[in-house]
N, C-alpha and C. Protein backbone atom coordinates (compact mmCIF):
# COMPACT_ATOMS: atom_id res chain seq x y z
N UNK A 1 -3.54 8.79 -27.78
CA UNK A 1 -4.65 9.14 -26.89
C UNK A 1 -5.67 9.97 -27.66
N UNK A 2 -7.00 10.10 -27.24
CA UNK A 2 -7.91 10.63 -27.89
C UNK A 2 -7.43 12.23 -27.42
N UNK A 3 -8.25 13.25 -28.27
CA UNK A 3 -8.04 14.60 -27.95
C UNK A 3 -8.34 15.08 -26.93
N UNK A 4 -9.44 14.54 -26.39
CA UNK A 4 -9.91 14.57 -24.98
C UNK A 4 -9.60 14.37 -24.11
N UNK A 5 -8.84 13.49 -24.15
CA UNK A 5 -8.22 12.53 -22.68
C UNK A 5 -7.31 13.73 -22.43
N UNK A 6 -6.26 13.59 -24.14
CA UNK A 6 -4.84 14.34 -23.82
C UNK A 6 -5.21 15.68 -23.37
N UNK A 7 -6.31 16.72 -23.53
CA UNK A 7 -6.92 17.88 -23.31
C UNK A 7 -6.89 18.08 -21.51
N UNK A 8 -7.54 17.06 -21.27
CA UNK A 8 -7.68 16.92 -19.52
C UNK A 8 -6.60 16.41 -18.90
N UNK A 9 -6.02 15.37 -19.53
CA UNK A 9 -4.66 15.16 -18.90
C UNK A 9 -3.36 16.19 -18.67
N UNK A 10 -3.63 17.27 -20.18
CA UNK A 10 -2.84 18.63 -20.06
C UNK A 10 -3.08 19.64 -18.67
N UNK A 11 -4.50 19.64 -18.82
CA UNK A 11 -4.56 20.65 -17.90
C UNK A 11 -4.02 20.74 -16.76
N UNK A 12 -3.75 21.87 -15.59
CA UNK A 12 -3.25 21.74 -14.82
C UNK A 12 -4.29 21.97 -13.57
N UNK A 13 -4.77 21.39 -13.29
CA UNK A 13 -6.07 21.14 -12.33
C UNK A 13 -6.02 19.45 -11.21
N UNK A 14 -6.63 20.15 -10.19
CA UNK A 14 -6.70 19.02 -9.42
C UNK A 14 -6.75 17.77 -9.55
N UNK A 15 -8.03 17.75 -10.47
CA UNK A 15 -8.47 16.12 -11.21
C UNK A 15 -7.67 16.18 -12.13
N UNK A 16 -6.93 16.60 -12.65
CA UNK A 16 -6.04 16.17 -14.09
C UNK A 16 -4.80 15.77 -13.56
N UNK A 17 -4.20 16.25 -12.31
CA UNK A 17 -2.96 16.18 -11.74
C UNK A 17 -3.15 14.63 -11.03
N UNK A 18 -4.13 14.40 -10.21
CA UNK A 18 -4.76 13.46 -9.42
C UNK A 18 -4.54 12.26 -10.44
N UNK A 19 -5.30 12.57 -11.25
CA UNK A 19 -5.42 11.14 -12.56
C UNK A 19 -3.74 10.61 -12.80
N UNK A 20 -3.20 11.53 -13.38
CA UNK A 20 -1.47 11.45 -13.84
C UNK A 20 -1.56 10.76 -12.54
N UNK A 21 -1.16 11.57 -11.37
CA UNK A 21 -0.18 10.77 -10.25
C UNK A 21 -1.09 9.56 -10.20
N UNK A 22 -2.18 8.80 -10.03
CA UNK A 22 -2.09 7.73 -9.98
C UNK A 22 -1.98 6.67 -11.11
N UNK A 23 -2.33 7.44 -12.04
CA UNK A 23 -2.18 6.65 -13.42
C UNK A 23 -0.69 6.02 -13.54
N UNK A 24 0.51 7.17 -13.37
CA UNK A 24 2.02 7.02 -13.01
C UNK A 24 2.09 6.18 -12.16
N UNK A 25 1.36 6.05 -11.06
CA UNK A 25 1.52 5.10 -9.68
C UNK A 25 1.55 3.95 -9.82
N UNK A 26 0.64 3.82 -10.31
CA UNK A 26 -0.19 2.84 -10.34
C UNK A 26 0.92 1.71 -11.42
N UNK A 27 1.61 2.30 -12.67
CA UNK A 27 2.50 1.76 -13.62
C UNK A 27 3.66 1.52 -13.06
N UNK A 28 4.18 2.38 -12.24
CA UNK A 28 5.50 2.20 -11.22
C UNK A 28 5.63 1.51 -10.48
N UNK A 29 4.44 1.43 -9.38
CA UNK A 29 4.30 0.31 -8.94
C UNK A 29 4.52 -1.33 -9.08
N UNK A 30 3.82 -1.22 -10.99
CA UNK A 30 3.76 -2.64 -11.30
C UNK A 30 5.01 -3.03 -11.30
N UNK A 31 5.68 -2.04 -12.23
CA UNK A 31 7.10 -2.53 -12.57
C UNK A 31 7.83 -2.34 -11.62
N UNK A 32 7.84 -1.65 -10.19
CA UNK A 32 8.64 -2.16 -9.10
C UNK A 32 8.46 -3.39 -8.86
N UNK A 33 7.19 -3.72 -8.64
CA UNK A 33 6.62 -5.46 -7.95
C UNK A 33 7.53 -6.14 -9.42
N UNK A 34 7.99 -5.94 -10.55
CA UNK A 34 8.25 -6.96 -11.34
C UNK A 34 9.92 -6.99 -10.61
N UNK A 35 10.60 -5.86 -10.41
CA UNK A 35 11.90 -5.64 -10.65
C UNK A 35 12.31 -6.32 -9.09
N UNK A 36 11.34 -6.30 -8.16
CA UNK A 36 11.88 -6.76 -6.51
C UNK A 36 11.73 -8.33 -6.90
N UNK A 37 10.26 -9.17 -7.42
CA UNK A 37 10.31 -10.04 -7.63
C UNK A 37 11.42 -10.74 -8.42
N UNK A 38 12.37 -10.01 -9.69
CA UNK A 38 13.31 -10.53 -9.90
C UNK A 38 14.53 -11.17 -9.04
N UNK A 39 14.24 -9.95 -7.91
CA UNK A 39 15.61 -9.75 -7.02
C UNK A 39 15.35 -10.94 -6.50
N UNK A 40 14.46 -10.65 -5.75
CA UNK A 40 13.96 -12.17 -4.78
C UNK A 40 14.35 -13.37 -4.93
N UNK A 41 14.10 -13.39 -6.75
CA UNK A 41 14.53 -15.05 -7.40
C UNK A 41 15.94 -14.71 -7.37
N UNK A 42 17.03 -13.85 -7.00
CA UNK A 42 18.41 -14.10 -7.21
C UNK A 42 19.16 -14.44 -5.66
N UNK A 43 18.30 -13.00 -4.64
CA UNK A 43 18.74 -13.26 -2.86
C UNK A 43 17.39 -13.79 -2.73
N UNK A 44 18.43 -14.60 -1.69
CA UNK A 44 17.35 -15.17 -0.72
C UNK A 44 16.34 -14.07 0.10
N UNK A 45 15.33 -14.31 0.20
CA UNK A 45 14.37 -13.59 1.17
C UNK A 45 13.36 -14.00 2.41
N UNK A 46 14.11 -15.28 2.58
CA UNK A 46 13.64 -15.91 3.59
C UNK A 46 14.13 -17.05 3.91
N UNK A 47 13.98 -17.81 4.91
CA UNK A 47 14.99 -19.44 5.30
C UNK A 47 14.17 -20.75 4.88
N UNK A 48 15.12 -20.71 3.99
CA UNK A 48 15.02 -22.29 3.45
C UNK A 48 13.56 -22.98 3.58
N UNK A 49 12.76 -23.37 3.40
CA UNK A 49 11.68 -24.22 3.80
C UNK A 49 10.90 -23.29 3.95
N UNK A 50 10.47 -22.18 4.05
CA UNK A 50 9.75 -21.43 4.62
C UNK A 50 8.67 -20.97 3.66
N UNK A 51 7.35 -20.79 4.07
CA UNK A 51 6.43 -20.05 3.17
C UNK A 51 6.51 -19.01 3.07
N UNK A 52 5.83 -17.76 1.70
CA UNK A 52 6.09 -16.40 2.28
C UNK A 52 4.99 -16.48 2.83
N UNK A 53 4.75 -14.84 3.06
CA UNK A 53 3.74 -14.54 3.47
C UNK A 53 2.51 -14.26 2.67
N UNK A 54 2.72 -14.27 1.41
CA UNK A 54 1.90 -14.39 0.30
C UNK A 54 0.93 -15.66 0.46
N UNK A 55 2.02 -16.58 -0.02
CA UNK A 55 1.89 -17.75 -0.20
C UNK A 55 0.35 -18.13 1.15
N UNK A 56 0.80 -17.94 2.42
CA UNK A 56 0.42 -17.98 3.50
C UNK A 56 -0.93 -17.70 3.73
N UNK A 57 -1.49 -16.54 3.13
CA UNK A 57 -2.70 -15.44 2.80
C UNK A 57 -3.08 -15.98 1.39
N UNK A 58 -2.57 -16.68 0.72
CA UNK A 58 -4.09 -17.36 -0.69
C UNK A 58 -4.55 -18.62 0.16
N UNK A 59 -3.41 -19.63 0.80
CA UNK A 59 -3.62 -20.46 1.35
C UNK A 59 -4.83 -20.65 2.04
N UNK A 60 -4.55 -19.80 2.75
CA UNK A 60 -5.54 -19.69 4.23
C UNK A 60 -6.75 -19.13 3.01
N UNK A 61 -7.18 -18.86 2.31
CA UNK A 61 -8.44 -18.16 1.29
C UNK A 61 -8.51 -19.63 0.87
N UNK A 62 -7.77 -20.49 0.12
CA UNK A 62 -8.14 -20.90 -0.14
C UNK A 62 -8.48 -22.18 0.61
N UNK A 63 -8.64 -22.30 1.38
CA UNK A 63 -8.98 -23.01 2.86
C UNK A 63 -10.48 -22.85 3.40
N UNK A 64 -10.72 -22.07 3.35
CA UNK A 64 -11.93 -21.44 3.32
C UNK A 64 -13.14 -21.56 2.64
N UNK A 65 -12.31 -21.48 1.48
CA UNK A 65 -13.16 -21.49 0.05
C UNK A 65 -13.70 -23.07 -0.61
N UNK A 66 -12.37 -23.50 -0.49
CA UNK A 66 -12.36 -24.80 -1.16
C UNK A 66 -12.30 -26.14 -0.22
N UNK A 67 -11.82 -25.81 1.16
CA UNK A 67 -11.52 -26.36 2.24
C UNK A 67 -9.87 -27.67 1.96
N UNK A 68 -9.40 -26.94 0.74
CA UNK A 68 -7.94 -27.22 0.65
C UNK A 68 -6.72 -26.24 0.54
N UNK A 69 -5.84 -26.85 0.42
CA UNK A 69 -4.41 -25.91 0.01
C UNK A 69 -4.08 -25.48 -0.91
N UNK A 70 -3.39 -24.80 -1.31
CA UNK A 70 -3.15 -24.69 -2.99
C UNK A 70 -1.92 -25.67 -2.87
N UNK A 71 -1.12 -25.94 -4.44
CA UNK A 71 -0.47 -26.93 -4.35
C UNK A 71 0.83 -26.07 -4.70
N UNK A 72 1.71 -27.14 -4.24
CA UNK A 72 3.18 -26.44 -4.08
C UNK A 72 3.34 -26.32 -5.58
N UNK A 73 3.09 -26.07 -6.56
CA UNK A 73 3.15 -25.56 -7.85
C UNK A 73 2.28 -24.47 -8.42
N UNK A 74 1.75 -23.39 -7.55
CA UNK A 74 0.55 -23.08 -7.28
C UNK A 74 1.15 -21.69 -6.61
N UNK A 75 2.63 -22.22 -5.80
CA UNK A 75 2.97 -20.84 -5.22
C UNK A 75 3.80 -20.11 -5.15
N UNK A 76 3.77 -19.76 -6.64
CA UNK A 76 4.58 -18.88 -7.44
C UNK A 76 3.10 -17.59 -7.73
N UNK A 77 2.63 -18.35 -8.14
CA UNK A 77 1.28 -17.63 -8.92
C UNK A 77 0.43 -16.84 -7.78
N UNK A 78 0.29 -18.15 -6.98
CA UNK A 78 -0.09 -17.31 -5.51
C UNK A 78 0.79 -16.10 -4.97
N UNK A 79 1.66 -15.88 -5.11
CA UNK A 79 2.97 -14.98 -4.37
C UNK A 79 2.09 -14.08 -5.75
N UNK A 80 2.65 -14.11 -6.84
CA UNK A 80 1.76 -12.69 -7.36
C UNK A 80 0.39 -11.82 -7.68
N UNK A 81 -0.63 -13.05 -7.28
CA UNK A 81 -1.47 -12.85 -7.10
C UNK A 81 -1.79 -11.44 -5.69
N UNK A 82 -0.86 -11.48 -4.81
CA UNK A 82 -0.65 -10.99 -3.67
C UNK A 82 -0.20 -9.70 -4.19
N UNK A 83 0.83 -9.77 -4.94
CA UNK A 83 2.28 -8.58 -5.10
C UNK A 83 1.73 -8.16 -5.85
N UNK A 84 1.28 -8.37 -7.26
CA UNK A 84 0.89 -7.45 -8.03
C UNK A 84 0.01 -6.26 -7.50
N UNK A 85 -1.04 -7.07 -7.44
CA UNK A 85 -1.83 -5.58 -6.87
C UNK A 85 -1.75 -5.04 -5.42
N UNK A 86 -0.80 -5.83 -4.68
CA UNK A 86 -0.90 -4.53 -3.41
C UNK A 86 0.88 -3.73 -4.12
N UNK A 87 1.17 -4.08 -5.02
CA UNK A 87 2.43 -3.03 -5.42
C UNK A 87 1.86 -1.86 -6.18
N UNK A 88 0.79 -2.13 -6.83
CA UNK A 88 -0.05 -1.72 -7.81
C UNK A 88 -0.31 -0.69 -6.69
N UNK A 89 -1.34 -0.83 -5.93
CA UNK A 89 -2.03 -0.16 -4.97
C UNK A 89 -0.89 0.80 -4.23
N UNK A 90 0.10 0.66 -3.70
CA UNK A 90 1.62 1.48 -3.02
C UNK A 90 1.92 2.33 -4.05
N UNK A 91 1.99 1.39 -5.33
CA UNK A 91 2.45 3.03 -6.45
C UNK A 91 1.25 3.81 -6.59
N UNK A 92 0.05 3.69 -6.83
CA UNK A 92 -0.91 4.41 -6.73
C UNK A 92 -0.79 5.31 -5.11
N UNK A 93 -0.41 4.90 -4.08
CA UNK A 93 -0.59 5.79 -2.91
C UNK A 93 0.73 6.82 -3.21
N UNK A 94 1.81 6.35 -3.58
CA UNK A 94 3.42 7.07 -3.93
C UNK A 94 2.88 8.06 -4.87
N UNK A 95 2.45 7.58 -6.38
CA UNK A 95 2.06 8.73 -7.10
C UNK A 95 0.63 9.83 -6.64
N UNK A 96 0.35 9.32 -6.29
CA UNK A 96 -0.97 10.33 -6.01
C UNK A 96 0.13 11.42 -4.78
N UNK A 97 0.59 10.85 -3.68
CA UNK A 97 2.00 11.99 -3.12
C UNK A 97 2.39 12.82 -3.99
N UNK A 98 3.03 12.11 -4.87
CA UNK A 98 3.97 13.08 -5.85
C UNK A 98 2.91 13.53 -6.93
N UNK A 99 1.53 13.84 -7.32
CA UNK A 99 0.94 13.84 -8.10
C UNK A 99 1.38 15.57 -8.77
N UNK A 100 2.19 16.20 -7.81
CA UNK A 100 1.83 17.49 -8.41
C UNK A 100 3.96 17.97 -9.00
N UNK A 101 4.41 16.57 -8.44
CA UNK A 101 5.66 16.94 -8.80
C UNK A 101 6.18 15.71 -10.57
N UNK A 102 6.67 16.57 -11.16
CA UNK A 102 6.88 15.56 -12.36
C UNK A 102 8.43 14.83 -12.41
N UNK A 103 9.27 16.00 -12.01
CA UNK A 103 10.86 15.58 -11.73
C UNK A 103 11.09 14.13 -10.43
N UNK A 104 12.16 13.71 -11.06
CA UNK A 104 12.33 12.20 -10.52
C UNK A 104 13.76 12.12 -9.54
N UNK A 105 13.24 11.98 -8.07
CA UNK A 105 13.94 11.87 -7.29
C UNK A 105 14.17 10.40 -6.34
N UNK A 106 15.06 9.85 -6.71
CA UNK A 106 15.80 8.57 -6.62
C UNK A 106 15.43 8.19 -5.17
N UNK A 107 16.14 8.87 -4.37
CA UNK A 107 16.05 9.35 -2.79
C UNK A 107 14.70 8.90 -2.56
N UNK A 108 13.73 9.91 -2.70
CA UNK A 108 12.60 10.03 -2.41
C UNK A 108 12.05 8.32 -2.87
N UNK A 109 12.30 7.78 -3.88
CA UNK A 109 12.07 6.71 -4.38
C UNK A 109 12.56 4.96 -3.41
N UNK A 110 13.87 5.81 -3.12
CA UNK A 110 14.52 4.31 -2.03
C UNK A 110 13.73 4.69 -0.59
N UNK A 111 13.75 5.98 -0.31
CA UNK A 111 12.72 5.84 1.16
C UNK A 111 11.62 5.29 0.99
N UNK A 112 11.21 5.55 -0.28
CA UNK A 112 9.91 4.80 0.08
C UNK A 112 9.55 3.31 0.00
N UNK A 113 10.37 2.75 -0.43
CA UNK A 113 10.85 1.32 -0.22
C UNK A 113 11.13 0.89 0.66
N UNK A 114 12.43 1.64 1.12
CA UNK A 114 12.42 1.03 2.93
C UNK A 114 11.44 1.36 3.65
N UNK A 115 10.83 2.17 3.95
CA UNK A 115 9.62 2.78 4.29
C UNK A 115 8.68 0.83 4.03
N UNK A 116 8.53 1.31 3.10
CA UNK A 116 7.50 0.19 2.74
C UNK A 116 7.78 -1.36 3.35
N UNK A 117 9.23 -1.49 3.17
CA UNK A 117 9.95 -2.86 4.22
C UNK A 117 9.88 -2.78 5.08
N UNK A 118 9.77 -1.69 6.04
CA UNK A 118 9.61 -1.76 7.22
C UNK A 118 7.75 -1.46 7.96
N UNK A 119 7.36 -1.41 7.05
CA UNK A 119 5.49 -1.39 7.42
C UNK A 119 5.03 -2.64 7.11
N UNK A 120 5.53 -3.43 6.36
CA UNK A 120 4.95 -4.68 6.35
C UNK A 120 6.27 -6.01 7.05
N UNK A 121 7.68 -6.10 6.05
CA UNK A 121 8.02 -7.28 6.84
C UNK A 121 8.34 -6.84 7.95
N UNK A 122 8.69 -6.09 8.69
CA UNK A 122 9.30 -5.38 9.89
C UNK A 122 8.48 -5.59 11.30
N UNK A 123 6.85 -4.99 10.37
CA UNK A 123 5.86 -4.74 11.47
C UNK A 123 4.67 -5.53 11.19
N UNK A 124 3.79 -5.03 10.20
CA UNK A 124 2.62 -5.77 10.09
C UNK A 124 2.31 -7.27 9.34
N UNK A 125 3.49 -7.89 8.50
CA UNK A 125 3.38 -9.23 8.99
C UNK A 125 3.85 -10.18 10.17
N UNK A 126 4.62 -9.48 10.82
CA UNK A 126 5.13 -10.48 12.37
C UNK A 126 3.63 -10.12 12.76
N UNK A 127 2.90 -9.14 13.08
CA UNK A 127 1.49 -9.19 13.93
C UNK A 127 0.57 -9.95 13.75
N UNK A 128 0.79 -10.40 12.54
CA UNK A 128 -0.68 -10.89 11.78
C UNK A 128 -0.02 -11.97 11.62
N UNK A 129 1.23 -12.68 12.05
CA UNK A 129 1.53 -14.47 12.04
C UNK A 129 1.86 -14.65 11.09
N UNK A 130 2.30 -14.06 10.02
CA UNK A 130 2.19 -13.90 8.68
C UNK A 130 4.03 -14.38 8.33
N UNK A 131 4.66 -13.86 9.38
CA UNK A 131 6.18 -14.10 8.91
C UNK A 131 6.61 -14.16 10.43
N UNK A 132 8.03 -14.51 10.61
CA UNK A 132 8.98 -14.87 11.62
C UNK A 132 8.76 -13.28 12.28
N UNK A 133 8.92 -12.99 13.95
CA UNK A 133 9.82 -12.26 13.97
C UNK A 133 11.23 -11.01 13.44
N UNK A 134 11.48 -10.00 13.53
CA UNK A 134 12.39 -10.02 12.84
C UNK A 134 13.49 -10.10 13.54
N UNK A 135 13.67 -10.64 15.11
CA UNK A 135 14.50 -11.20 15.51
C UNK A 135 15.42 -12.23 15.31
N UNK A 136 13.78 -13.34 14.82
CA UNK A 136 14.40 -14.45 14.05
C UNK A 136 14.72 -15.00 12.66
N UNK A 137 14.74 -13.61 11.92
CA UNK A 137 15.39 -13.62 10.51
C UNK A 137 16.76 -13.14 10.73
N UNK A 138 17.52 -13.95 10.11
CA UNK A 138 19.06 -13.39 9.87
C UNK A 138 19.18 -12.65 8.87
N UNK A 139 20.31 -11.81 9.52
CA UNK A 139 21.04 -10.24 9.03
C UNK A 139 20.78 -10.67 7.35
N UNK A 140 21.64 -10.89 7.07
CA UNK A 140 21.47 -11.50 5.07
C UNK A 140 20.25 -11.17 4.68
N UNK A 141 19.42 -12.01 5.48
CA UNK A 141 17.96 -12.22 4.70
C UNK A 141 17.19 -11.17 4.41
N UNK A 142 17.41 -10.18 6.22
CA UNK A 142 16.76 -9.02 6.40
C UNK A 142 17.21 -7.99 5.32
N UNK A 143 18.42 -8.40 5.11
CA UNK A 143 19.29 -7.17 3.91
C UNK A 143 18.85 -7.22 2.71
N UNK A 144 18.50 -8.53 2.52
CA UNK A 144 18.09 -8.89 0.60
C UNK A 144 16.98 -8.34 1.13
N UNK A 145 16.10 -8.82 1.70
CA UNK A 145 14.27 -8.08 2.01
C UNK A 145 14.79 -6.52 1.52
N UNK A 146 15.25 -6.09 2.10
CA UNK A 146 15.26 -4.61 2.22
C UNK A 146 15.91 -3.97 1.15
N UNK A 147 16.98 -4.88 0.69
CA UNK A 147 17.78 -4.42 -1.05
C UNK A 147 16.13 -4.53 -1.99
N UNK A 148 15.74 -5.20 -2.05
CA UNK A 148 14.28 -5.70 -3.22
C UNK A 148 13.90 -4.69 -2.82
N UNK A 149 12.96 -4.26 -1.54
CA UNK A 149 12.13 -3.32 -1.51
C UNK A 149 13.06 -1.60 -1.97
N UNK A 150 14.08 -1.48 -1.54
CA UNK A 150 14.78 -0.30 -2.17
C UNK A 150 14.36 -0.43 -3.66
N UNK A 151 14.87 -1.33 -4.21
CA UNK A 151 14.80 -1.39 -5.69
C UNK A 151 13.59 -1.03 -6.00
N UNK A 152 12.36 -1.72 -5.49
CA UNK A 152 11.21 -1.36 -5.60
C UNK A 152 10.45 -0.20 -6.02
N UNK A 153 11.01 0.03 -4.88
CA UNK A 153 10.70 1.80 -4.58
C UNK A 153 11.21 3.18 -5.60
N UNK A 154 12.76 2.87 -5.83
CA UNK A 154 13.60 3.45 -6.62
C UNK A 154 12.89 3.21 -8.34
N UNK A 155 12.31 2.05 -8.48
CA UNK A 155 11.96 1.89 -10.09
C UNK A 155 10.67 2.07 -9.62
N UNK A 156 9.58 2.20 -8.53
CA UNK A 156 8.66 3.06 -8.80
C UNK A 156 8.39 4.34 -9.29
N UNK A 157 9.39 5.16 -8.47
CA UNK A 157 9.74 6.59 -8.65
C UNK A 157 10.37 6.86 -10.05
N UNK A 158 11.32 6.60 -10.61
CA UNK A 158 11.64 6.09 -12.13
C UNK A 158 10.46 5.95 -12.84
N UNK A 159 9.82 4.95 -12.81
CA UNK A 159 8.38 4.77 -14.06
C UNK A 159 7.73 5.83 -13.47
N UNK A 160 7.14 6.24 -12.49
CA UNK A 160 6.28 6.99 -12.14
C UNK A 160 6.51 8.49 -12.36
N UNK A 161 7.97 9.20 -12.79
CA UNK A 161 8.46 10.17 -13.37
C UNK A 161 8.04 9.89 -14.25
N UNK A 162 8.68 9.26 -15.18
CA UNK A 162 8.80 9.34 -16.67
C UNK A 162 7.25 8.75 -17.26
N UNK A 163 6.33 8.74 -16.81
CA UNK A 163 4.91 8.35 -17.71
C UNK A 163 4.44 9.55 -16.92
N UNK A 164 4.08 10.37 -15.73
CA UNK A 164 3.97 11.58 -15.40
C UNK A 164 4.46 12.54 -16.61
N UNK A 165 5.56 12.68 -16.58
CA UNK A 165 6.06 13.36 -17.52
C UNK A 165 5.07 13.27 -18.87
N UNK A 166 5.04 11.64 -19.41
CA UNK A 166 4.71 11.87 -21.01
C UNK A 166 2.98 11.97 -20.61
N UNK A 167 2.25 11.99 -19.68
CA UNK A 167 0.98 12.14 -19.28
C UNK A 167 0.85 13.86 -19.37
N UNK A 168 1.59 14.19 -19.03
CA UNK A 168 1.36 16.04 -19.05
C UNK A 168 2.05 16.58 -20.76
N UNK A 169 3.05 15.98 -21.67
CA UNK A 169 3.47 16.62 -22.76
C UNK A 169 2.23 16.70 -23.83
């Protein structure tokens, strides 16, 4: 890093603390969205045939746009087009929270995962048509959903310690 950066990034000031926690966030984030997306490809996270909700939301854009579908080879890329940056964006809201704490608490890390499973598949995609019910997802499915997003959360808090950390040495 230049002398400067590391100079302001040392300090212990609002904007220097602010920057770290989302700078941290923002990295934790990613690599949660990489580490749930792994999970995903191992449990199932939804029934058979089904679109996500990703998938669902480029679609419909690109419907709009182009006045077609994307193609079923198309929605993989689409699904991260989605995840990356709203995981991106969650670790940035997580670290900017923790912006003033550097120590790494696991806990704090899986709540906010479930936390996070339950604000979107739980609640705000059944509203928005976006996914089933969660009546009509079975127990399993709901469990892998919610194992990924733990993980999520847990290796946000993880990266988002440890680059906090080397952001302030």
């Amino acid at each position: 890093m230049s002398n400067s950066l590391e100079a302001w990034l040392e300090k212990d000031s609002l904007t220097s603390n602010v920057s770290r926690g989302l700078i941290s966030g923002v990295l934790g984030g990613i690599a949660g969205t990489l580490v749930k997306t792994a999970i995903e490809k191992v449990l199932p996270v939804r029934k058979p045939n089904t679109r996500s909700a990703q998938v669902k939301m480029i679609d419909d854009l690109s419907m709009k746009i182009t006045g077609e579908r994307i193609s079923e080879s198309n929605h993989e890329l689409a699904e991260q087009l989605v995840n990356v940056p709203f995981g991106a964006s969650l670790g940035a809201t997580y670290g900017y929270a923790k912006r003033d704490k550097l120590d790494t608490n696991v806990f704090e890390g899986a709540a906010y995962g479930a936390t996070t499973w339950v604000g979107t598949h739980e609640t705000s995609l059944p509203l928005l048509g976006l996914k089933d019910n969660p009546t009509e997802i079975p127990a399993k499915i709901q469990i892998n959903e919610l194992l990924a997003h733990v993980a999520f959360g847990v290796t946000t808090e993880l990266v988002r310690g440890y680059v906090a950390k080397k952001l302030r040495e």
